[in-house]
C-alpha atoms as a PDB file:
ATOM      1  CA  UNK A   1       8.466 -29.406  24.072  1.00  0.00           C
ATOM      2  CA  UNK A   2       9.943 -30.371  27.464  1.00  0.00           C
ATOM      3  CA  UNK A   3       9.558 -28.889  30.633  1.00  0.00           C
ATOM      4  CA  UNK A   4      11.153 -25.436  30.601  1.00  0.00           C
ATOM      5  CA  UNK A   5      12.293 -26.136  27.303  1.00  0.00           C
ATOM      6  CA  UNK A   6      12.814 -24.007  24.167  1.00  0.00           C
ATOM      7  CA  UNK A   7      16.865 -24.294  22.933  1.00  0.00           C
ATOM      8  CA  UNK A   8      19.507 -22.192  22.154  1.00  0.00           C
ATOM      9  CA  UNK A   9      17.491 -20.544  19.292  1.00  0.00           C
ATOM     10  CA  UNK A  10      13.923 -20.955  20.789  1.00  0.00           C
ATOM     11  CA  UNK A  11      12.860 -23.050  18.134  1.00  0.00           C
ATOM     12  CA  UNK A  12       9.867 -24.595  20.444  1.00  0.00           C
ATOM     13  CA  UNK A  13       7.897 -23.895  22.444  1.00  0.00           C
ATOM     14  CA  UNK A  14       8.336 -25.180  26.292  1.00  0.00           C
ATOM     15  CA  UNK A  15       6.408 -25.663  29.284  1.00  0.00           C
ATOM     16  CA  UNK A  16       8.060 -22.870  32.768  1.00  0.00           C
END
């Protein structure tokens, strides 16, 4: 995912 990602429903993982 990108950096600090993750979405409105935290489909993904992302990077903090």
């Amino acid at each position: 995912g990108k950096a600090g990602g993750g979405g409105k429903r935290r489909g993904k993982p992302g990077k903090k």
